[in-house]
C-alpha atoms as a PDB file:
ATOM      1  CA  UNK A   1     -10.367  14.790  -2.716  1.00  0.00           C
ATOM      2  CA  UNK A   2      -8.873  11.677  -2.089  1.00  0.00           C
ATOM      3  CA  UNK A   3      -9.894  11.685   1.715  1.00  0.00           C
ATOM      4  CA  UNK A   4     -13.310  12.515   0.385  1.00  0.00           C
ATOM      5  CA  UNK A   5     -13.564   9.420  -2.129  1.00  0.00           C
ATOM      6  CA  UNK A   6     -12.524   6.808   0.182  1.00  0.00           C
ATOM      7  CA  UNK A   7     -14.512   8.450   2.909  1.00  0.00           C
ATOM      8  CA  UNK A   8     -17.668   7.896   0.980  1.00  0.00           C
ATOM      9  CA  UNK A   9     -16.353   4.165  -0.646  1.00  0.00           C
ATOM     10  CA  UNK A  10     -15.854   3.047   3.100  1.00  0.00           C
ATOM     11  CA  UNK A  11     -19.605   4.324   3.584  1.00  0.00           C
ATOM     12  CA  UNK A  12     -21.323   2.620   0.664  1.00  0.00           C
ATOM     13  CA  UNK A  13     -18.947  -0.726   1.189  1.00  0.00           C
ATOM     14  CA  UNK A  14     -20.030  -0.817   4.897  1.00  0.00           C
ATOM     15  CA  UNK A  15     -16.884  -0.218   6.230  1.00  0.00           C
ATOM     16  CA  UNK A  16     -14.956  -2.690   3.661  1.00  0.00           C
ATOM     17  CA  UNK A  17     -12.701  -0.490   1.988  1.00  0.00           C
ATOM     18  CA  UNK A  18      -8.838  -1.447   2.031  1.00  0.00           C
ATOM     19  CA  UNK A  19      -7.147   1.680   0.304  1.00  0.00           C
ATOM     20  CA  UNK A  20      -4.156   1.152  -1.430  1.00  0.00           C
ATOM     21  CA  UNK A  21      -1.382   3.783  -1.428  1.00  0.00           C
ATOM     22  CA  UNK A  22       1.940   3.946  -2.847  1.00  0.00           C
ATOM     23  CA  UNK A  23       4.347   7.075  -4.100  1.00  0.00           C
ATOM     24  CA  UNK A  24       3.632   6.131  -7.822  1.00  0.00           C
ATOM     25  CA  UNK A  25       7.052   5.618  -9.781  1.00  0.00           C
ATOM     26  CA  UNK A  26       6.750   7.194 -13.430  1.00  0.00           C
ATOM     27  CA  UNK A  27       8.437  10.394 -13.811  1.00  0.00           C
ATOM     28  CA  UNK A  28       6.496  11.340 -17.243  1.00  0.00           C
ATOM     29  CA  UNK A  29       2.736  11.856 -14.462  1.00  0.00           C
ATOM     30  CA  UNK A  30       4.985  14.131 -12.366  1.00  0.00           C
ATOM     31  CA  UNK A  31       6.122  16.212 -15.122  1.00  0.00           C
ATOM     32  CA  UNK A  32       2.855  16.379 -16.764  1.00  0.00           C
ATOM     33  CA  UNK A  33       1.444  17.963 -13.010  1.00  0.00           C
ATOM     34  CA  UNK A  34       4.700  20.004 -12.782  1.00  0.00           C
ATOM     35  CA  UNK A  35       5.901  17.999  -9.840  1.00  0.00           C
ATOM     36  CA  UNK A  36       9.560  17.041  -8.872  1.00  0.00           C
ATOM     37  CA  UNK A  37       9.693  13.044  -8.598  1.00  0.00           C
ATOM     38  CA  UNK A  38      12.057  13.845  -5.619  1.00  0.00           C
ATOM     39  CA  UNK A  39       9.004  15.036  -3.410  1.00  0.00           C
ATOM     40  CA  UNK A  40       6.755  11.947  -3.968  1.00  0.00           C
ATOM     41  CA  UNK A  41       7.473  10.507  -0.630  1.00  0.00           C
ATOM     42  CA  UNK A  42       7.372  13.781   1.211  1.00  0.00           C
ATOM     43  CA  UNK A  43       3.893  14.443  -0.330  1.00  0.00           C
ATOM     44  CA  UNK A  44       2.424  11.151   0.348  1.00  0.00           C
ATOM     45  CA  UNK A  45       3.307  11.326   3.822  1.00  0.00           C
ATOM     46  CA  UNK A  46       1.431  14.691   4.026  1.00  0.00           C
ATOM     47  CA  UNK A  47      -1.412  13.663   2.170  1.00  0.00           C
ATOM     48  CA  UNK A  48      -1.774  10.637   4.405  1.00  0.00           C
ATOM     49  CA  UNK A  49      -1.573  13.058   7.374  1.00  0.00           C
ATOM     50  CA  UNK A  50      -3.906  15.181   6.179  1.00  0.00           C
ATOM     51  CA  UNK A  51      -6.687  12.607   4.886  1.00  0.00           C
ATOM     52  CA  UNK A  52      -6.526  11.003   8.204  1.00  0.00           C
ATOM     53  CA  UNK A  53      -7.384  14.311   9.911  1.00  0.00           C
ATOM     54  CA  UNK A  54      -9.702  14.828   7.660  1.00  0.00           C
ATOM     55  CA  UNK A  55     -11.341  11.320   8.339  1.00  0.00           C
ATOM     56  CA  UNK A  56     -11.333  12.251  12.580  1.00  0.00           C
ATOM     57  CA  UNK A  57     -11.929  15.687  12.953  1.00  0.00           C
ATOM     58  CA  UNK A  58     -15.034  17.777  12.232  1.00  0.00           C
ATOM     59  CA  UNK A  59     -13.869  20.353  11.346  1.00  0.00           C
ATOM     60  CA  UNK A  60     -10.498  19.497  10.121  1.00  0.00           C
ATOM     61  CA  UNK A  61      -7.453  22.037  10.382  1.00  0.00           C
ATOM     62  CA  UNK A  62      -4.145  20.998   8.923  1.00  0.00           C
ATOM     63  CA  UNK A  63      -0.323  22.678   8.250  1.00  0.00           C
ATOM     64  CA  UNK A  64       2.025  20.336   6.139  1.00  0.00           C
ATOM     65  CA  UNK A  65       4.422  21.509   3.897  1.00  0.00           C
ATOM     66  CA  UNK A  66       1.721  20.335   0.614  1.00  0.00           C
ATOM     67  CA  UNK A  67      -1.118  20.677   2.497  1.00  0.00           C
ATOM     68  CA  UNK A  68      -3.328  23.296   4.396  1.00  0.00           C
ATOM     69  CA  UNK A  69      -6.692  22.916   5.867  1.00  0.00           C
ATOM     70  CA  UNK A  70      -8.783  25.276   7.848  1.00  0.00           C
ATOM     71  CA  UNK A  71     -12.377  24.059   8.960  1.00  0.00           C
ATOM     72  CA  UNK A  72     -12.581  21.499   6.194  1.00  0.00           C
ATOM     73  CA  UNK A  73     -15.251  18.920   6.168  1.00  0.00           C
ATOM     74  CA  UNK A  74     -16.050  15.706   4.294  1.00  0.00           C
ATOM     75  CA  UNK A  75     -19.284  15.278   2.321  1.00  0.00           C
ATOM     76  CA  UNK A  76     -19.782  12.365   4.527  1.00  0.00           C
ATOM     77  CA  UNK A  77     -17.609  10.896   7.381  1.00  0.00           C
ATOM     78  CA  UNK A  78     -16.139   7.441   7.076  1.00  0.00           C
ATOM     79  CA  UNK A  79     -17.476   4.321   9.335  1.00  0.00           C
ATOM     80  CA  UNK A  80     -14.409   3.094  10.009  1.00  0.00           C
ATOM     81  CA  UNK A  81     -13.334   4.689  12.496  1.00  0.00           C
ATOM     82  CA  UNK A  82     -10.363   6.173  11.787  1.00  0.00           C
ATOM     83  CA  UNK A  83     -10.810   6.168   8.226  1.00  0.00           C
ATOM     84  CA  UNK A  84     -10.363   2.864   5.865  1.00  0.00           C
ATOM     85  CA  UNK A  85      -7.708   0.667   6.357  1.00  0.00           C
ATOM     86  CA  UNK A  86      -4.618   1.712   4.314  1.00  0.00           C
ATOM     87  CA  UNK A  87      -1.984  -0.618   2.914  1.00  0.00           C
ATOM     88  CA  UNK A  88       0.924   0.959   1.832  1.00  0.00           C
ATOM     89  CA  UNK A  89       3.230  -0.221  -1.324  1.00  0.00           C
ATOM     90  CA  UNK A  90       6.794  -0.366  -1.591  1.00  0.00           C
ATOM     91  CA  UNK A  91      10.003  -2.310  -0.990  1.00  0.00           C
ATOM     92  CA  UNK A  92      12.471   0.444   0.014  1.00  0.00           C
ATOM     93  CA  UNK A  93      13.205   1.611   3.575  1.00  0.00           C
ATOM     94  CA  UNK A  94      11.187   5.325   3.221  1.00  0.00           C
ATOM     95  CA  UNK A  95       8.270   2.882   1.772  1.00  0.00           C
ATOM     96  CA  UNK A  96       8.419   0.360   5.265  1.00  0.00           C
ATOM     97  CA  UNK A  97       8.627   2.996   7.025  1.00  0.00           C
ATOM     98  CA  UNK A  98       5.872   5.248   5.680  1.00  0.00           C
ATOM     99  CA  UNK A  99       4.165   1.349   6.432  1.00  0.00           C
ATOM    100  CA  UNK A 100       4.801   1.154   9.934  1.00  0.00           C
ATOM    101  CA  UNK A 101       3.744   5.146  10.246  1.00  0.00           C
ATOM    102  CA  UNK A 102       0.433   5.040   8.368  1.00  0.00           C
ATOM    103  CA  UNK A 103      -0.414   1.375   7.343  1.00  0.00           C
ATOM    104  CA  UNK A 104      -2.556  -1.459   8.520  1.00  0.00           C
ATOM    105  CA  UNK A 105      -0.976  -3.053   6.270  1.00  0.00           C
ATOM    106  CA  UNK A 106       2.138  -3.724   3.433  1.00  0.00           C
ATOM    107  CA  UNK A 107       1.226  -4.962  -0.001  1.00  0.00           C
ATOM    108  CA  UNK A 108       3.428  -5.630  -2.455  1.00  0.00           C
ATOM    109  CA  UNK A 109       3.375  -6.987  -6.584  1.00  0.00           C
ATOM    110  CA  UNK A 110       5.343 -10.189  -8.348  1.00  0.00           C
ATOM    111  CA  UNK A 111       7.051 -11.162  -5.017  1.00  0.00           C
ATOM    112  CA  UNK A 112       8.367 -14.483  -4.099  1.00  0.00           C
ATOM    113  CA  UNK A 113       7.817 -16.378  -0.358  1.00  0.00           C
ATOM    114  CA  UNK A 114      11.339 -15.564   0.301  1.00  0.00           C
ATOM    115  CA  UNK A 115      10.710 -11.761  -0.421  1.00  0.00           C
ATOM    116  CA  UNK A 116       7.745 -11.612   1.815  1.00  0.00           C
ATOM    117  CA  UNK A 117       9.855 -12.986   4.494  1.00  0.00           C
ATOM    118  CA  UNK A 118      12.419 -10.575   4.047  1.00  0.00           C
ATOM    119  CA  UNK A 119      10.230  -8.008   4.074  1.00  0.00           C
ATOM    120  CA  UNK A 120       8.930  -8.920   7.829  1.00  0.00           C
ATOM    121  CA  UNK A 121      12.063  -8.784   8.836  1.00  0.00           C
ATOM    122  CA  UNK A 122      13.107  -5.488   7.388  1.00  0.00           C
ATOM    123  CA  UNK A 123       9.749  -4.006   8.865  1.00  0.00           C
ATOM    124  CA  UNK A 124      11.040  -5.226  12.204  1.00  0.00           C
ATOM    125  CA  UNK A 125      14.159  -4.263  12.196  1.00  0.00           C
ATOM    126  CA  UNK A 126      12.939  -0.533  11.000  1.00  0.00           C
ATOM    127  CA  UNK A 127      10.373  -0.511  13.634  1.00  0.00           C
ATOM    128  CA  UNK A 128      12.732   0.565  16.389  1.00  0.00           C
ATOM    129  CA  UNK A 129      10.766  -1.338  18.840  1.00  0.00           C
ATOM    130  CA  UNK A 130       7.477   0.236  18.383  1.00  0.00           C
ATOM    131  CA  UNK A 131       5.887  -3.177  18.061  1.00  0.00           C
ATOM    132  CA  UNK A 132       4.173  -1.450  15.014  1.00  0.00           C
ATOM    133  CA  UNK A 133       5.454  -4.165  12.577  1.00  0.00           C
ATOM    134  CA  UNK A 134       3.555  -7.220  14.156  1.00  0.00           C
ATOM    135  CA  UNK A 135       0.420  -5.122  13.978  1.00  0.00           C
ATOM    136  CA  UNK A 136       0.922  -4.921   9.729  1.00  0.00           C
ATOM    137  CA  UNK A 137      -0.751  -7.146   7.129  1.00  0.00           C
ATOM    138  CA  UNK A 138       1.183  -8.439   4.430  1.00  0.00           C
ATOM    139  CA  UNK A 139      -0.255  -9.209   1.262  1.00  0.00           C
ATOM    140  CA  UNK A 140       0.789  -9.669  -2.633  1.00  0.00           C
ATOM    141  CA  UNK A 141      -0.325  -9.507  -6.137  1.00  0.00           C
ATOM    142  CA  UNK A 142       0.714 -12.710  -8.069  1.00  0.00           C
ATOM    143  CA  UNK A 143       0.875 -12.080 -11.884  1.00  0.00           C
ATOM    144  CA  UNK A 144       0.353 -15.329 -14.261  1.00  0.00           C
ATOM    145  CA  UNK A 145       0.483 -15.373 -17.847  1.00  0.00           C
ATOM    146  CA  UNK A 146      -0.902 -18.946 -18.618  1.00  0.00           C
ATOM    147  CA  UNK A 147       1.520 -21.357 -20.813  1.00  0.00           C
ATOM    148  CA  UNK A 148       0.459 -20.548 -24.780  1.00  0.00           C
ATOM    149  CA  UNK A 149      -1.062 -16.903 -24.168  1.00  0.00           C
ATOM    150  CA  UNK A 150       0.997 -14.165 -25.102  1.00  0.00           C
ATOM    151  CA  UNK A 151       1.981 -11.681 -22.406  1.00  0.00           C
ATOM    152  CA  UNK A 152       0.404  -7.994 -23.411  1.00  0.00           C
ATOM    153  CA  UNK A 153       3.465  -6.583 -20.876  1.00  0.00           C
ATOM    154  CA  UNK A 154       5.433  -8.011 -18.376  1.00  0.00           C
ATOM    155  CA  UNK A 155       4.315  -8.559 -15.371  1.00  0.00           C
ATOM    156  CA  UNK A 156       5.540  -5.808 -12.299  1.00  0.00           C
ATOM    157  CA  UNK A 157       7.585  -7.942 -10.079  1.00  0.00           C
ATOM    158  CA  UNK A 158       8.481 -12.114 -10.255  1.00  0.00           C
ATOM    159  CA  UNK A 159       5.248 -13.476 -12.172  1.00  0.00           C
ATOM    160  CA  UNK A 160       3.860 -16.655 -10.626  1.00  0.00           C
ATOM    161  CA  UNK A 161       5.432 -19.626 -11.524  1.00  0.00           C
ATOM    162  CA  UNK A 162       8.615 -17.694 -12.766  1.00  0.00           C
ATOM    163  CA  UNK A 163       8.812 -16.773 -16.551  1.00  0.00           C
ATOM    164  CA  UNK A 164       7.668 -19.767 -17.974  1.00  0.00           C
ATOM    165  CA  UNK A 165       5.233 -21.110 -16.055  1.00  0.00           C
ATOM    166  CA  UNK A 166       4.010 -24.991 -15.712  1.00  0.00           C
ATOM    167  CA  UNK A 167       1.054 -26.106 -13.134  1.00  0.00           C
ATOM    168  CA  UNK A 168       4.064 -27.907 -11.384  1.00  0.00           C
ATOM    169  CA  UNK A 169       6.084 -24.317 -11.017  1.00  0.00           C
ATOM    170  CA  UNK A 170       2.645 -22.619 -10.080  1.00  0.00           C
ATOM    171  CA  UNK A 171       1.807 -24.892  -7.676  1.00  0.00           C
ATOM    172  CA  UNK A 172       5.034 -24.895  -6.146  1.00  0.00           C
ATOM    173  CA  UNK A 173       5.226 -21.055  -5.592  1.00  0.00           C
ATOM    174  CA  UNK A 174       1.881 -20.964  -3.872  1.00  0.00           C
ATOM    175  CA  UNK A 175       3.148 -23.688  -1.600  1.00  0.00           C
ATOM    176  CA  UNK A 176       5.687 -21.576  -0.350  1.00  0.00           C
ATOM    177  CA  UNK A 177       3.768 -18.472  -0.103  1.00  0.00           C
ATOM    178  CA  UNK A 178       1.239 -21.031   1.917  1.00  0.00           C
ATOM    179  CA  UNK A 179       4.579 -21.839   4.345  1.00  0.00           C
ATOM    180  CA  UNK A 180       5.012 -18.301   5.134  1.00  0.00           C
ATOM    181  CA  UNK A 181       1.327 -17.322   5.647  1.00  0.00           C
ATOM    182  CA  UNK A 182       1.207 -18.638   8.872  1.00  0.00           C
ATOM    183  CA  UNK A 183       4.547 -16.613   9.318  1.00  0.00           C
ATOM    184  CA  UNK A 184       3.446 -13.078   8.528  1.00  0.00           C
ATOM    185  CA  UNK A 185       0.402 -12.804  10.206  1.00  0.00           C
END
């Protein structure tokens, strides 16, 4: 379904469709679809492998260990070749990994310059010298809760500007992240 969906958003966005993709974290939606947390990374991994087959062959066939397809076919094919970009969540080593496999890219939520960085370099040094790593975007979500609103929840990750923020601390983060840009890409 999932293959399906994107196929047709990459279709109707022209091709513009960056789908994010990460294991999901909350143990309570695995139990309510009688799933074992433990598998999450096993299943994404086939479900990645399957929707790309799914997005290049016509008909697709597929064996994973979640996943089997015999002459399936998507309402409509992507235009992307390839299928839609996919950016891939995640700070531990299966989720850089699953990066460099799948991803055109790493994105990540509430994470500082210096995390960015590191992340760069743990994507290298888990590439094994694929070169796959300087091929990856790397992107982030910056949270802000303006000075004088109340926070509904905290924000995933480092907000912007740390926890209380002042135009001073705000602008100083993006600075940073504006030193590493250059950096990452």
């Amino acid at each position: 379904m999932l293959a399906n969906q994107a196929a047709t958003l990459d279709v109707i966005s022209g091709g513009r469709l960056i789908l994010g993709i990460g294991t999901g974290w909350n143990p309570d939606e695995f139990a309510a679809l009688g799933l074992k947390t433990k598998e999450r990374g096993a299943r994404t991994d086939d479900h990645l492998t399957a929707a790309k087959a799914l997005w290049t062959q016509r008909p697709a066939d597929f064996d994973g260990p979640f996943t089997t397809l015999r002459g399936a076919r998507l309402g409509v094919p992507p235009v992307t070749p390839g299928g839609p970009p996919l950016w891939i969540g995640g700070h531990s080593d299966p989720a850089l990994r699953r990066a460099l496999r799948f991803g055109d890219g790493w994105y990540g939520t509430g994470v500082s310059a210096a995390e960015l960085t590191d992340v760069r370099r743990r994507l290298h040094e888990l590439d094994d010298g694929t070169g796959q790593a300087d091929r990856l975007t790397l992107a982030a979500a910056a949270f802000l809760t303006p000075p004088g609103i109340p926070a509904i929840t905290s924000a995933p990750g480092r907000p912007l500007g740390v926890d209380a923020p002042t135009a001073a601390s705000v602008v100083d983060d993006l600075g940073r992240l504006a030193e590493v840009a250059p950096q990452l890409s």
